[in-house]
N, C-alpha and C. Protein backbone atom coordinates (compact mmCIF):
# COMPACT_ATOMS: atom_id res chain seq x y z
N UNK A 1 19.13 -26.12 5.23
CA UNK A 1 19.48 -24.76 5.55
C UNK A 1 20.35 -24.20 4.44
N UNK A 2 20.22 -23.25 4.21
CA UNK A 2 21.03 -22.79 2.96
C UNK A 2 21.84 -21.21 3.29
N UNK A 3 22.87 -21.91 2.93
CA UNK A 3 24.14 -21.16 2.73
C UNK A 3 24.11 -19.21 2.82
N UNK A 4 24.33 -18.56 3.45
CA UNK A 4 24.38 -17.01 3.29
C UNK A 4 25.51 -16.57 2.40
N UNK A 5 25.50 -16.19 1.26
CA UNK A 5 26.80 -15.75 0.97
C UNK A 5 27.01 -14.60 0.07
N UNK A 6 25.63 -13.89 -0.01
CA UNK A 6 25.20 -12.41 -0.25
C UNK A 6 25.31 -11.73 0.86
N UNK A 7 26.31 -10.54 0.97
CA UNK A 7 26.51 -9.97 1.88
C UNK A 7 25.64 -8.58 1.99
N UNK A 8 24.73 -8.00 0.97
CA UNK A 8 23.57 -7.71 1.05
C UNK A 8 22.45 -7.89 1.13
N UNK A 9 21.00 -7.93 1.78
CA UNK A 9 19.92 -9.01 0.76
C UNK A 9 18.77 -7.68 1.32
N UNK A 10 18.29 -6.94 0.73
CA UNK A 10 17.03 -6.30 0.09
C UNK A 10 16.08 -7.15 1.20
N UNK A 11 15.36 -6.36 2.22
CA UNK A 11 13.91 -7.02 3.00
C UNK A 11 13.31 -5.99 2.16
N UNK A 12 12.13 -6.05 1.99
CA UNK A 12 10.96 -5.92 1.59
C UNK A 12 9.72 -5.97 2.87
N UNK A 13 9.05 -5.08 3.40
CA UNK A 13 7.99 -4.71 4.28
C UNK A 13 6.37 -5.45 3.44
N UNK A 14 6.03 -5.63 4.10
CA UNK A 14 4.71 -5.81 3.78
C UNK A 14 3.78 -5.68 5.35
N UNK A 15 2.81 -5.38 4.65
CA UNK A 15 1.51 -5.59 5.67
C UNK A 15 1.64 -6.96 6.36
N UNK A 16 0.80 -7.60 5.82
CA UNK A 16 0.36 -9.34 6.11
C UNK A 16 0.28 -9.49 4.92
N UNK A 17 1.22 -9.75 3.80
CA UNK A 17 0.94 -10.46 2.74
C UNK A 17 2.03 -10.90 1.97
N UNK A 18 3.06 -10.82 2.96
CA UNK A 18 4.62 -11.08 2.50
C UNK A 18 4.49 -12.56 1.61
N UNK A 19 3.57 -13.41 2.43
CA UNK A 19 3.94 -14.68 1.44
C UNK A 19 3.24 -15.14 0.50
N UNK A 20 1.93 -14.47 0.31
CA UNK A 20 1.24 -13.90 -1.36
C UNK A 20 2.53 -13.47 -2.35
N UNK A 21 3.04 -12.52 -1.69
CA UNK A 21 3.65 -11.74 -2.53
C UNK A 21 4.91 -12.34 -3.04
N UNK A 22 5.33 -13.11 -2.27
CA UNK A 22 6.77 -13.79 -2.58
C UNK A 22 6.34 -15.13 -3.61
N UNK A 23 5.26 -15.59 -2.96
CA UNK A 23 4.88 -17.05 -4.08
C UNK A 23 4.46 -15.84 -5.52
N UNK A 24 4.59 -15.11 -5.63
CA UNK A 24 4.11 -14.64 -7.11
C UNK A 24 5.11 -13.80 -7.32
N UNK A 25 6.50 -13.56 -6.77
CA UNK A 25 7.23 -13.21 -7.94
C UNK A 25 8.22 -14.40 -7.76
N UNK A 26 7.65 -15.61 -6.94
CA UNK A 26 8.86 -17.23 -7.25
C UNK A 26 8.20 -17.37 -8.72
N UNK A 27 6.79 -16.96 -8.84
CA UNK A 27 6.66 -17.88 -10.14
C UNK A 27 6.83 -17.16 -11.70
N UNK A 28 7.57 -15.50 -11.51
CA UNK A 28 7.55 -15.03 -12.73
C UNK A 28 9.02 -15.05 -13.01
N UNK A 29 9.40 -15.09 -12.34
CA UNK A 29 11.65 -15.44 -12.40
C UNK A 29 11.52 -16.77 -12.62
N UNK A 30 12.94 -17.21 -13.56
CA UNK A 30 12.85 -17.98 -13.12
C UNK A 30 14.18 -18.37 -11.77
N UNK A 31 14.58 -19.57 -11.65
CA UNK A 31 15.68 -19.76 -10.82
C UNK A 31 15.35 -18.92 -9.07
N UNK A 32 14.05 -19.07 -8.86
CA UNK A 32 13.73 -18.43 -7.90
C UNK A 32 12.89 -19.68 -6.67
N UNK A 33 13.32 -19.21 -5.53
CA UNK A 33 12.73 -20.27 -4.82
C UNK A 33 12.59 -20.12 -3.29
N UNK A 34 11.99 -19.96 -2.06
CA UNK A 34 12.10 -19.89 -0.86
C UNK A 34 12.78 -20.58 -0.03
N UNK A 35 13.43 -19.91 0.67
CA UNK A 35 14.59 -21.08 1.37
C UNK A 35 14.10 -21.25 2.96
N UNK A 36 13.92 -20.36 3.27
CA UNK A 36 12.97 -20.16 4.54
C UNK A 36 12.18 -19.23 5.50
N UNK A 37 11.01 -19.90 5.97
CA UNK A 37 10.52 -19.12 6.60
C UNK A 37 10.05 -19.28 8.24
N UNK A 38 9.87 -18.07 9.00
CA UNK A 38 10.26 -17.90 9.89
C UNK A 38 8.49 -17.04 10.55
N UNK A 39 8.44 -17.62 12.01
CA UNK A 39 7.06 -17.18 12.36
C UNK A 39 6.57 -16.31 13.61
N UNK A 40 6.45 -15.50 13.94
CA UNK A 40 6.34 -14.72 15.09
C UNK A 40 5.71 -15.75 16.43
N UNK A 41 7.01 -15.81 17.42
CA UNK A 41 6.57 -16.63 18.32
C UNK A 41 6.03 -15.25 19.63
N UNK A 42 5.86 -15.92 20.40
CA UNK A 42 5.20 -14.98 21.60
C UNK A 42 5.72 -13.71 22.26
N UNK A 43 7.30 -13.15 21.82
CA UNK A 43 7.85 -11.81 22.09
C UNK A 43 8.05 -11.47 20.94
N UNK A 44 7.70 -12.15 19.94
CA UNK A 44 7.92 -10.82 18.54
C UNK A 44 6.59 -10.32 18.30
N UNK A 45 5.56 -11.59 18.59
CA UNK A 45 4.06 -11.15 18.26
C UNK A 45 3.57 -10.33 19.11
N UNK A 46 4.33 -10.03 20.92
CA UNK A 46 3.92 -9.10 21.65
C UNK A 46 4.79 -7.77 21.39
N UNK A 47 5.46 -7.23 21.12
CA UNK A 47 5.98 -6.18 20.30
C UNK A 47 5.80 -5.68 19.13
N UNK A 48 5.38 -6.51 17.98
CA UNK A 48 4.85 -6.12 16.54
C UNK A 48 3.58 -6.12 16.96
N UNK A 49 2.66 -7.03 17.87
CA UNK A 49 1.15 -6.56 17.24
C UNK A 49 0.61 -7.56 16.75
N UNK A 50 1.83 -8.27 15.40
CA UNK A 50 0.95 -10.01 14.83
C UNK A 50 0.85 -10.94 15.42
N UNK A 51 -0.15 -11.48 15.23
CA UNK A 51 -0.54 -12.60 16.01
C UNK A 51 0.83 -14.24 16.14
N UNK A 52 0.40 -14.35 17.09
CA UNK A 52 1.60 -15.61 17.18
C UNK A 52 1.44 -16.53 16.08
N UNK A 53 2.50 -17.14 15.73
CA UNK A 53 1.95 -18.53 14.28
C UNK A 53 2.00 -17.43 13.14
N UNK A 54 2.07 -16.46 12.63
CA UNK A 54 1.75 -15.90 11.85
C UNK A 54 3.10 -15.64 10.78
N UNK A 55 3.02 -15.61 9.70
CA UNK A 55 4.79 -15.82 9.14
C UNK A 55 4.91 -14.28 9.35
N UNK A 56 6.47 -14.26 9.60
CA UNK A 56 7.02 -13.31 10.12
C UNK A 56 8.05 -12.82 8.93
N UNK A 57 8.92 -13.75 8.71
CA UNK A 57 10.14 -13.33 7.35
C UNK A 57 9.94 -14.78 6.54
N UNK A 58 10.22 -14.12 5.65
CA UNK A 58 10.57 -15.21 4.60
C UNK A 58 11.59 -15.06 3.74
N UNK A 59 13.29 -15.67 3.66
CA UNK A 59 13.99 -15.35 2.74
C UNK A 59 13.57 -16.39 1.23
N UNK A 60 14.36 -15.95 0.48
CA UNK A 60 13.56 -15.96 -1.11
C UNK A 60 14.79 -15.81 -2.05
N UNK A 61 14.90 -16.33 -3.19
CA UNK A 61 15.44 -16.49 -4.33
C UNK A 61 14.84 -15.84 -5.54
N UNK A 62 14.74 -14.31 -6.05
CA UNK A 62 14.85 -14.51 -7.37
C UNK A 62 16.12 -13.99 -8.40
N UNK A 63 15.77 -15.38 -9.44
CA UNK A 63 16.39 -15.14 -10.48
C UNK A 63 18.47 -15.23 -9.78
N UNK A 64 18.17 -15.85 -8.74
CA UNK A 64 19.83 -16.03 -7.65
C UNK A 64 20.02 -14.94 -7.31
N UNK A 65 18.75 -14.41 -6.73
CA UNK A 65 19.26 -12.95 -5.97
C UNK A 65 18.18 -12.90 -4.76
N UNK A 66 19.39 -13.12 -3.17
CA UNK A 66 18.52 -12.93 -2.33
C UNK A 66 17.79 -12.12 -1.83
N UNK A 67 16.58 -12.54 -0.94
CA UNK A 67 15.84 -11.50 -0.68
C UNK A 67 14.86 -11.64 0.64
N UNK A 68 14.63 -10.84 1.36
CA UNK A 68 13.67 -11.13 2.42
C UNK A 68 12.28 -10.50 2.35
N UNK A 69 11.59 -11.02 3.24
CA UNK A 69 9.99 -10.19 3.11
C UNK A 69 9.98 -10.57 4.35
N UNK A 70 9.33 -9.28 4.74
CA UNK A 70 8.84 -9.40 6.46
C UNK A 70 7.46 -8.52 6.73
N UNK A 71 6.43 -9.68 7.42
CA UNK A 71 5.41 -8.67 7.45
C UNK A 71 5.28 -8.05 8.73
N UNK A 72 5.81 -6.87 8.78
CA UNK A 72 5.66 -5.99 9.67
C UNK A 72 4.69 -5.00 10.15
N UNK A 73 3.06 -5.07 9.44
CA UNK A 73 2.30 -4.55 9.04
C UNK A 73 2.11 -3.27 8.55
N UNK A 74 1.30 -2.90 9.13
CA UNK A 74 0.96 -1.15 8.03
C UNK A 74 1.69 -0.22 8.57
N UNK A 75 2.41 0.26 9.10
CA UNK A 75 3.60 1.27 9.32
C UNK A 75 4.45 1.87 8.55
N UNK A 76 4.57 1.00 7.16
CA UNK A 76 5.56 1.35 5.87
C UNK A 76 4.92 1.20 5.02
N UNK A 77 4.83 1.94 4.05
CA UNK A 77 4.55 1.38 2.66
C UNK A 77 5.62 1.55 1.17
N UNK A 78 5.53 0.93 0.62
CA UNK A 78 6.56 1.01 -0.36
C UNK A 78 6.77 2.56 -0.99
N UNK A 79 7.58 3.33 -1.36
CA UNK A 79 7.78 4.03 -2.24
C UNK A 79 8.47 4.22 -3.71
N UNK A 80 8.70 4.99 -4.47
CA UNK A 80 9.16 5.16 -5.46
C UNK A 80 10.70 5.60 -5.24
N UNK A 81 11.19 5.44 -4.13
CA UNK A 81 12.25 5.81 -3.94
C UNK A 81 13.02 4.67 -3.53
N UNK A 82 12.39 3.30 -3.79
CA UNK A 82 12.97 2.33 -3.74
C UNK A 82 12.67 1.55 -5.08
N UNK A 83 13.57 0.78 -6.22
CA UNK A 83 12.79 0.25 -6.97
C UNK A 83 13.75 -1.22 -7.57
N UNK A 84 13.27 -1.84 -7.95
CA UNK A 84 13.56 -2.78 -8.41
C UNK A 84 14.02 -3.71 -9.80
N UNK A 85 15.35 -3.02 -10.06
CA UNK A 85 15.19 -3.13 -11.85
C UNK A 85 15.65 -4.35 -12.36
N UNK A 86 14.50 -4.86 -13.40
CA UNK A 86 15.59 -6.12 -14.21
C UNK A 86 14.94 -5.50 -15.69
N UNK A 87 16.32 -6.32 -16.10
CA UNK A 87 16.59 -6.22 -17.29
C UNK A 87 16.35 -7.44 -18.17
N UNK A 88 15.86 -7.05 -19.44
CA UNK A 88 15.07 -7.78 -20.11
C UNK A 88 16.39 -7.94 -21.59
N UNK A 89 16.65 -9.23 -21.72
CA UNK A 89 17.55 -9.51 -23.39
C UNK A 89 16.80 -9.27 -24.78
N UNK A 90 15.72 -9.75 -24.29
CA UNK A 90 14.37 -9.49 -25.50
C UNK A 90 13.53 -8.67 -25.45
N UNK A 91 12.92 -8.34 -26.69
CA UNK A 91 11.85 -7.58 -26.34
C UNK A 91 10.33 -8.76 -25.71
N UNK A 92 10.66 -9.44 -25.88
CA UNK A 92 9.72 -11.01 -25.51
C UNK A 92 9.87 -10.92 -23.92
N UNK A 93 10.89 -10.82 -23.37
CA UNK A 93 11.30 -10.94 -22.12
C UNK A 93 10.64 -8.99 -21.19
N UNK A 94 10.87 -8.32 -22.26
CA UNK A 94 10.48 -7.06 -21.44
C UNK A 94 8.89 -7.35 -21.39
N UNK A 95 8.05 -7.45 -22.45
CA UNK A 95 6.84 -7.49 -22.08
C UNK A 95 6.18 -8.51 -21.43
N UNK A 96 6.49 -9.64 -21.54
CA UNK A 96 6.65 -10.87 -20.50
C UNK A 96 6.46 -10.16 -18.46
N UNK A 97 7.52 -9.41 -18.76
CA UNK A 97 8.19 -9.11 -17.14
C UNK A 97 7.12 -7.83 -16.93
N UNK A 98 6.81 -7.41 -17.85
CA UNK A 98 5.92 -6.05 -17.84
C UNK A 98 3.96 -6.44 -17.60
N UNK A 99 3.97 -7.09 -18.11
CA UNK A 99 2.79 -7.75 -18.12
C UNK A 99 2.32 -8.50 -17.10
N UNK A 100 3.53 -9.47 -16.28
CA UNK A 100 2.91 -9.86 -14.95
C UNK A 100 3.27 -8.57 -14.21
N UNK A 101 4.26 -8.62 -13.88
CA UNK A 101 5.09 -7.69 -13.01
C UNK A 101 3.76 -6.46 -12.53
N UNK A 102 2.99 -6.02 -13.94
CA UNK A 102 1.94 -4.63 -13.98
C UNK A 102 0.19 -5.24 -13.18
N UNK A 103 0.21 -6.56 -13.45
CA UNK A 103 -0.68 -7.37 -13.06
C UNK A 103 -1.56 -6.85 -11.73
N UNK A 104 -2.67 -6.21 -11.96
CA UNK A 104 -3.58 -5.72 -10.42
C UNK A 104 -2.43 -4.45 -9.93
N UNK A 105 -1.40 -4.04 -10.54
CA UNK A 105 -0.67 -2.32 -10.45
C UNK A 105 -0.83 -1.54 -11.29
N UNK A 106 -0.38 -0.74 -11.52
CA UNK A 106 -0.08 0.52 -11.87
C UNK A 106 0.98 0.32 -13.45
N UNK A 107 0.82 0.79 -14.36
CA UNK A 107 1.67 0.80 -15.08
C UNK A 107 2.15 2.29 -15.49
N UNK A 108 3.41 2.67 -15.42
CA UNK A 108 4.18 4.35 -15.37
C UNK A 108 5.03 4.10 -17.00
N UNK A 109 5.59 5.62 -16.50
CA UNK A 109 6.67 6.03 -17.54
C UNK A 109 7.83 5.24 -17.31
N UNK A 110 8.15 4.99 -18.69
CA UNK A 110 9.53 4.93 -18.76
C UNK A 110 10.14 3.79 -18.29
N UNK A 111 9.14 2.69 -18.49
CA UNK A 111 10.04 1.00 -17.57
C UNK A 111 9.17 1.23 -16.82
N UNK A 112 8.85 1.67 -16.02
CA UNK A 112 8.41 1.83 -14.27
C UNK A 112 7.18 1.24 -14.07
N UNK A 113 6.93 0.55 -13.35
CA UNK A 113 5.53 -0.30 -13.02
C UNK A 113 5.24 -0.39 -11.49
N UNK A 114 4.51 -0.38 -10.78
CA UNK A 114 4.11 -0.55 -9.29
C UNK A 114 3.29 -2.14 -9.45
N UNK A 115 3.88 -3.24 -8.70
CA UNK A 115 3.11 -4.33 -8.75
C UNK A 115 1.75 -4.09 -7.73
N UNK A 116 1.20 -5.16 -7.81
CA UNK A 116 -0.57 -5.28 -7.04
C UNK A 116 -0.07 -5.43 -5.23
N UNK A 117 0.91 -5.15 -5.24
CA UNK A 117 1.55 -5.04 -3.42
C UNK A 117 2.24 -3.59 -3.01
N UNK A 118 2.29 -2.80 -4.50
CA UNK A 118 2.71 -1.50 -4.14
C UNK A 118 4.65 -1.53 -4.43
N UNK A 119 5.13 -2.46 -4.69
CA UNK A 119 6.33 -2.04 -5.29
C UNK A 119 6.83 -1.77 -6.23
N UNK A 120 7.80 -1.01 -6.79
CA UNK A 120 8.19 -0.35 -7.85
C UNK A 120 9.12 -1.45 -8.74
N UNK A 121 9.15 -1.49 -9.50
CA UNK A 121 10.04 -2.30 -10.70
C UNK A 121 10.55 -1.23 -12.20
N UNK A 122 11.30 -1.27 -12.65
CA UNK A 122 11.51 -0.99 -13.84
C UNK A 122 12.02 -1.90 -14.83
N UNK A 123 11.31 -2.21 -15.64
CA UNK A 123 11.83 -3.63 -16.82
C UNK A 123 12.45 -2.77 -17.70
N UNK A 124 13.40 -3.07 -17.94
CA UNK A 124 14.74 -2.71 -18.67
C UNK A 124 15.07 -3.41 -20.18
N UNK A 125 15.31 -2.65 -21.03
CA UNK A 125 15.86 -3.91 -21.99
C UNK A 125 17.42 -3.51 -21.63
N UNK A 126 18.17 -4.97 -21.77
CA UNK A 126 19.49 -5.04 -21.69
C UNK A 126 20.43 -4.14 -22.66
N UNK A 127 19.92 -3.71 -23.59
CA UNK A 127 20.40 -3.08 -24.48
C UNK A 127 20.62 -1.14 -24.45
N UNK A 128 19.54 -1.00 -22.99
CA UNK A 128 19.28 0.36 -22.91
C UNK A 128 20.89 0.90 -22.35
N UNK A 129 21.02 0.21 -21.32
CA UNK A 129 22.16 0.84 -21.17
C UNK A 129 23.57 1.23 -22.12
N UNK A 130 23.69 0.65 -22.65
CA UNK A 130 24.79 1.38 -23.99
C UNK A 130 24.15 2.05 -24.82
N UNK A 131 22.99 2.10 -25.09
CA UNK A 131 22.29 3.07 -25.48
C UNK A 131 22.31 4.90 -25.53
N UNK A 132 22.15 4.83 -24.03
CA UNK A 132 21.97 5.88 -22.72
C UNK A 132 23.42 6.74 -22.95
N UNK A 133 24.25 5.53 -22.98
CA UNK A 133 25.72 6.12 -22.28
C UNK A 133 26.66 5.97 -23.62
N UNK A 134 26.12 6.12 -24.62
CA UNK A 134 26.77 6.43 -25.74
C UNK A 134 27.84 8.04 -25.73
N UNK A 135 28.78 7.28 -26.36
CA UNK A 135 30.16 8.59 -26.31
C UNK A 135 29.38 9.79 -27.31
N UNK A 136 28.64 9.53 -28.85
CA UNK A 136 27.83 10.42 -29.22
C UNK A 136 26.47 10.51 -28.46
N UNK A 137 26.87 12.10 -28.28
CA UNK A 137 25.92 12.66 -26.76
C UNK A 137 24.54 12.64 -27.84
N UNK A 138 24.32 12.96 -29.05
CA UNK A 138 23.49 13.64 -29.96
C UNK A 138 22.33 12.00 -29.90
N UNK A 139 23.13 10.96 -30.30
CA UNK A 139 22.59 9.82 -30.27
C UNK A 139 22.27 9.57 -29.11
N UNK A 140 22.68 9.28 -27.86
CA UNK A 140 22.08 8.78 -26.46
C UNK A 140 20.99 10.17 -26.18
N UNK A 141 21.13 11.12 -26.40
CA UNK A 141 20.14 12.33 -26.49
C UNK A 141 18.62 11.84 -27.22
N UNK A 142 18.74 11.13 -28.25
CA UNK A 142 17.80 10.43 -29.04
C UNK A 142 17.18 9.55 -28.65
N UNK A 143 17.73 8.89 -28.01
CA UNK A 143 17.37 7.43 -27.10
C UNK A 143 16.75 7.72 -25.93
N UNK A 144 17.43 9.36 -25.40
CA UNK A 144 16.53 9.36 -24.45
C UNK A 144 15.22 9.70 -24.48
N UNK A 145 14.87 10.71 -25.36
CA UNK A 145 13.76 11.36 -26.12
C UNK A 145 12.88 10.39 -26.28
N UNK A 146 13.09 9.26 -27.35
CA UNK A 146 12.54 8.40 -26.95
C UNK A 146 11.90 7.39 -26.32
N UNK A 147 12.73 7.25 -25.21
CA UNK A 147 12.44 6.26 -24.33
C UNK A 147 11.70 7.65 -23.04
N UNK A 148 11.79 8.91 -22.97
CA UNK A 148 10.88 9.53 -22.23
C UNK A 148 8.93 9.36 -22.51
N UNK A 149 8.99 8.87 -24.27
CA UNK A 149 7.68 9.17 -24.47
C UNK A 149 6.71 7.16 -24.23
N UNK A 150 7.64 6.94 -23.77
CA UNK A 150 7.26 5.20 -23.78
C UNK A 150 6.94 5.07 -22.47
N UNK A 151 5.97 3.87 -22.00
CA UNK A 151 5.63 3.62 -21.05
C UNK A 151 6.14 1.89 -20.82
N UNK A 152 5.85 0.72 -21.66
CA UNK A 152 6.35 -0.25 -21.81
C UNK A 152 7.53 0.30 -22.37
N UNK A 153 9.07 0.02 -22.29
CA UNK A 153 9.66 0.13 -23.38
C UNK A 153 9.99 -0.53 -24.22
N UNK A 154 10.14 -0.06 -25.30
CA UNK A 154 10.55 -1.04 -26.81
C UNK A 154 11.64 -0.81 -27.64
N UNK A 155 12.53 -2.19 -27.69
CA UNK A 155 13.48 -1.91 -28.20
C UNK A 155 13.54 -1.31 -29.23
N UNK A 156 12.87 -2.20 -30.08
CA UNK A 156 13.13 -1.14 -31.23
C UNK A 156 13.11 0.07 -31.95
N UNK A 157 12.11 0.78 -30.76
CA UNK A 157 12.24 2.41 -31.10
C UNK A 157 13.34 2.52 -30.20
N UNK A 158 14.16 1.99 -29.61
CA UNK A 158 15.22 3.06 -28.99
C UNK A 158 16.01 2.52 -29.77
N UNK A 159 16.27 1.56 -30.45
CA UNK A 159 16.93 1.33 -31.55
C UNK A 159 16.95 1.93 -32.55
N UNK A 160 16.30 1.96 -32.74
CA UNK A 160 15.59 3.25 -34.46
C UNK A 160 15.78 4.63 -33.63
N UNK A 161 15.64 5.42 -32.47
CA UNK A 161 16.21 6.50 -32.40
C UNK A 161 18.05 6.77 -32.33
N UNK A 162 18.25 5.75 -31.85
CA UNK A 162 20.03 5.68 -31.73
C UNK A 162 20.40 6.19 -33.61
N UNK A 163 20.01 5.51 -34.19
CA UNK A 163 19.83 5.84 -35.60
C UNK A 163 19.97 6.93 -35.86
């Protein structure tokens, strides 16, 4: 049994495919791992609808950040008003994270990707943020310009616009 000691933890809705979805982002983090899961017995499955035996939640590890998935079926679907950002040290690491992460989704502006389950991510390079929030407004103005016309982003043009 493992320890609670995130006093937030992010559920995540799904249809019926919470534990598709969780075995495939255990395997693009790393330091990620399932700690447990949990199954609709005979008054959750007569109130939700899912069938009894059927996994119900699953808490989850990525990257040491907890997380739940619960399939609650089709009643919710993800929006863009929820999203999920990591940040990338490399540019190796952004397209890495961009490339599965975009895998059977959507790939957007600006970082932003919808995975093949309908959730939002933005891959970040670690570097954007001091970038952005530079004391010369003229330079983070540049960076942003830049990074508006990108869809993967790349460091090194927001590097070369800081310039």
């Amino acid at each position: 049994m493992s320890k609670i000691t995130q006093r937030i933890t992010p559920c995540l809705w799904f249809n019926d495919n919470a534990e598709e979805a969780v075995n495939f982002y255990t395997t693009i983090f790393s330091n990620s791992r399932i700690t447990r899961v949990s199954y609709y017995e005979q008054a959750g499955s007569k109130v939700s609808g899912r069938p009894k035996g059927s996994v119900m939640t699953i808490q989850f590890f990525l990257n040491g950040q907890e997380f739940m998935a619960l399939n609650g079926g089709p009643v919710f679907k993800f929006t863009e008003a929820i999203s999920l950002v990591v940040n990338g040290d490399t540019q190796k690491d952004v397209d890495e994270l961009w490339e599965k992460l975009s895998q059977g989704g959507e790939k957007g502006q600006c970082g932003w990707l919808k995975d093949k389950y309908g959730l939002s991510w933005q891959i970040v390079p670690t570097a954007l943020a001091g970038l952005i929030s530079s004391k010369d407004t003229k330079k983070a103005d540049r960076v942003m310009q830049a990074l508006l016309q990108m869809h993967k982003l790349d460091i090194k043009k927001l590097e070369e616009a800081a310039r």
